[in-house]
Protein backbone atom coordinates (compact mmCIF):
# COMPACT_ATOMS: atom_id res chain seq x y z
CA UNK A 1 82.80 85.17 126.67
CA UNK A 2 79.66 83.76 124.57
CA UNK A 3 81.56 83.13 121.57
CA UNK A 4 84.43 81.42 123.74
CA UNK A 5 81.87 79.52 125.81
CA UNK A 6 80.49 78.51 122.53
CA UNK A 7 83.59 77.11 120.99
CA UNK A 8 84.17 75.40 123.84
CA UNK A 9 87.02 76.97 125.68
CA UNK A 10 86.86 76.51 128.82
CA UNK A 11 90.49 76.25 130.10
CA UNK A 12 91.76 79.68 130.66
CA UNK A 13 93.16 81.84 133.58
CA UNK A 14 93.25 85.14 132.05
CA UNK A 15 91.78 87.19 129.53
CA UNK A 16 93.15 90.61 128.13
CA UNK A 17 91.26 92.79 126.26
CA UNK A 18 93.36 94.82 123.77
CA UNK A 19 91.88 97.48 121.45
CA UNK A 20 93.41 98.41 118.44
CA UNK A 21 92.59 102.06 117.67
CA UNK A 22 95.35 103.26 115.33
CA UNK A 23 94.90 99.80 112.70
CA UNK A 24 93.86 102.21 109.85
CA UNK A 25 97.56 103.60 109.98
CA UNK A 26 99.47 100.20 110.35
CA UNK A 27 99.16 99.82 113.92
CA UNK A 28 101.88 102.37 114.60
CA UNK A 29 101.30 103.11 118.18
CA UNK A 30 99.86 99.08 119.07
CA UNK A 31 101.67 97.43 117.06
CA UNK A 32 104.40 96.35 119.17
CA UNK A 33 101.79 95.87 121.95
CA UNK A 34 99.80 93.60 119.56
CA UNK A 35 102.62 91.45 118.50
CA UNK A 36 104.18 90.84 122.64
CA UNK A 37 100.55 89.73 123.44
CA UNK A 38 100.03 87.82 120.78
CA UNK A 39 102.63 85.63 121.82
CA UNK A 40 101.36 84.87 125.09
CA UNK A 41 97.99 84.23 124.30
CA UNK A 42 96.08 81.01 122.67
CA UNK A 43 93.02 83.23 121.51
CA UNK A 44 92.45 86.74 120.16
CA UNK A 45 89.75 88.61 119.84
CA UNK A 46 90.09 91.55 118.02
CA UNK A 47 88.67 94.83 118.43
CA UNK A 48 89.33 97.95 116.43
CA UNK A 49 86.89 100.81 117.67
CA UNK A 50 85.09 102.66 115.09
CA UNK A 51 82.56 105.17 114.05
CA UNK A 52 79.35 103.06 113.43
CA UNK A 53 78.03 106.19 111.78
CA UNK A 54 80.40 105.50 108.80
CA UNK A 55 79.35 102.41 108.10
CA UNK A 56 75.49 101.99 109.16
CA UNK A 57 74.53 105.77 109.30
CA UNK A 58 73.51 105.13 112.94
CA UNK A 59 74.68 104.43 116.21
CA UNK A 60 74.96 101.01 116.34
CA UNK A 61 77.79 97.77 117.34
CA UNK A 62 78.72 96.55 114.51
CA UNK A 63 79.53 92.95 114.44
CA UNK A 64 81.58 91.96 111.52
CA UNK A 65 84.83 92.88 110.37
CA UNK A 66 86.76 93.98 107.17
CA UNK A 67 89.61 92.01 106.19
CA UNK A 68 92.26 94.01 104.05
CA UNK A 69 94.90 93.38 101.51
CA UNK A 70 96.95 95.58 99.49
CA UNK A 71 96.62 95.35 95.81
CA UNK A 72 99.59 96.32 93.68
CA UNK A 73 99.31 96.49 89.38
CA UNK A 74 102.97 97.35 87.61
CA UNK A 75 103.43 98.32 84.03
CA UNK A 76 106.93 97.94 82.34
CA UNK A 77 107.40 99.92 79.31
CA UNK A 78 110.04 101.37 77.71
CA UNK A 79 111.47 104.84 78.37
CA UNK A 80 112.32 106.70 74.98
CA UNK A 81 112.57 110.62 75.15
CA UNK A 82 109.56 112.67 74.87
CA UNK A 83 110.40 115.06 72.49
CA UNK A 84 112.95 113.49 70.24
CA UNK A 85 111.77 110.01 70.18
CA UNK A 86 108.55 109.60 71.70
CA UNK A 87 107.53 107.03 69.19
CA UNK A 88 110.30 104.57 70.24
CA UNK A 89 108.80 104.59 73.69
CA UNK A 90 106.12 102.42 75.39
CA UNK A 91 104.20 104.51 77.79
CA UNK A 92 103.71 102.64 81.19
CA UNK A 93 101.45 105.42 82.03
CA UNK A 94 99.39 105.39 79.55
CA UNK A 95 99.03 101.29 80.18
CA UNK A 96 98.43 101.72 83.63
CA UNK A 97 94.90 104.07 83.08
CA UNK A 98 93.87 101.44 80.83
CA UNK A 99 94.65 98.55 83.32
CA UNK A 100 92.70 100.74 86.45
CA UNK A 101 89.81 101.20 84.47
CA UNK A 102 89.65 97.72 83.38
CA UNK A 103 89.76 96.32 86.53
CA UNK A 104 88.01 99.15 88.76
CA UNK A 105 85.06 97.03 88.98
CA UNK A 106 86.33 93.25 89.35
CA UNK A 107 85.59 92.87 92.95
CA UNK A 108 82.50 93.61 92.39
CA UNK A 109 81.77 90.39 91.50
CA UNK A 110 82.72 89.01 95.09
CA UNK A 111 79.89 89.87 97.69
CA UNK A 112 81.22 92.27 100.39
CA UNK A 113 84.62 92.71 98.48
CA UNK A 114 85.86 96.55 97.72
CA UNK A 115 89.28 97.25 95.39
CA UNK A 116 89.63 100.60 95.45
CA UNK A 117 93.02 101.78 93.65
CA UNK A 118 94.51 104.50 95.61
CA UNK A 119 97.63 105.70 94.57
CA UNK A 120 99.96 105.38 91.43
CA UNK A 121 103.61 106.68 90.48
CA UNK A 122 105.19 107.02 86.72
CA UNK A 123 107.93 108.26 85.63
CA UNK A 124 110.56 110.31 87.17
CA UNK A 125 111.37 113.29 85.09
CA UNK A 126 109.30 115.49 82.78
CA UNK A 127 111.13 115.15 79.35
CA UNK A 128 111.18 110.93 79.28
CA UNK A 129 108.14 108.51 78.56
CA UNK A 130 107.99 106.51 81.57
CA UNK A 131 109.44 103.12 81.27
CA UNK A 132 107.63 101.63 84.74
CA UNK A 133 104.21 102.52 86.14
CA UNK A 134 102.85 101.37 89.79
CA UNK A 135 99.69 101.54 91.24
CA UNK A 136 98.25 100.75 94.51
CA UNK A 137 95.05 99.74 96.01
CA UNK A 138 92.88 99.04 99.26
CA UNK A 139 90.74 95.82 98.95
CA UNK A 140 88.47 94.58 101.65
CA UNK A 141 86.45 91.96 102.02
CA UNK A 142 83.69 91.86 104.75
CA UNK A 143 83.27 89.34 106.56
């Protein structure tokens, strides 16, 4: 109410409080909840309940919030088989665990931004250098 009060709204009838428990996993269960509210209200305040203890190693009520983006990094290469022409091949793999290390540590460089690169996928059968490499990551950025 402060925070409303203090941007000066002053002209509503209703207020719903909504909390978002499952927005670590997409929102499965609120999601449709989330979006059929959304469109009847003019303001939203968000909550997503957490474990202080996570974050602040106490209980506490933590007032700030972490945005979060997904970061994707694909590698084109060029297949070539592994054992009788590995030399005609560019390995996207092998590009890719360059890349990640390279840039493991450029949001560090933003104040309360993470990139943390979570998953990756090569190739798609033993015997073949792998023509396309894709990796994912989590970035936040706390606001």
């Amino acid at each position: 109410m402060a925070i409303l009060q203090a941007a000066g709204w002053k002209d509503y009838a209703e207020l719903t409080v909504l909390f978002n428990p499952d927005e670590e996993v997409g929102s499965i269960g609120s999601g449709e909840t989330i979006a059929r509210l959304a469109d009847q209200h003019d303001v939203v305040l968000s909550f997503e309940p957490t474990t202080a203890k996570a974050v602040v190693k106490t209980e506490a009520l933590l007032l700030g919030a972490s945005g979060t983006a997904t970061a994707k990094m694909e590698v084109k290469g060029r297949a070539s088989h592994a054992r009788a022409a590995p030399e005609l091949g560019r390995n996207a793999l092998i590009e890719l665990a360059y890349q990640l290390q390279q840039t493991r540590d450029v949001a560090k460089s933003v104040p309360g931004t993470q990139l943390n690169w979570t998953t990756a996928q090569a190739g798609e059968v033993r015997n073949q250098i792998p023509e396309r490499a894709t990796a994912i990551g989590d970035v936040r950025a706390t606001v």
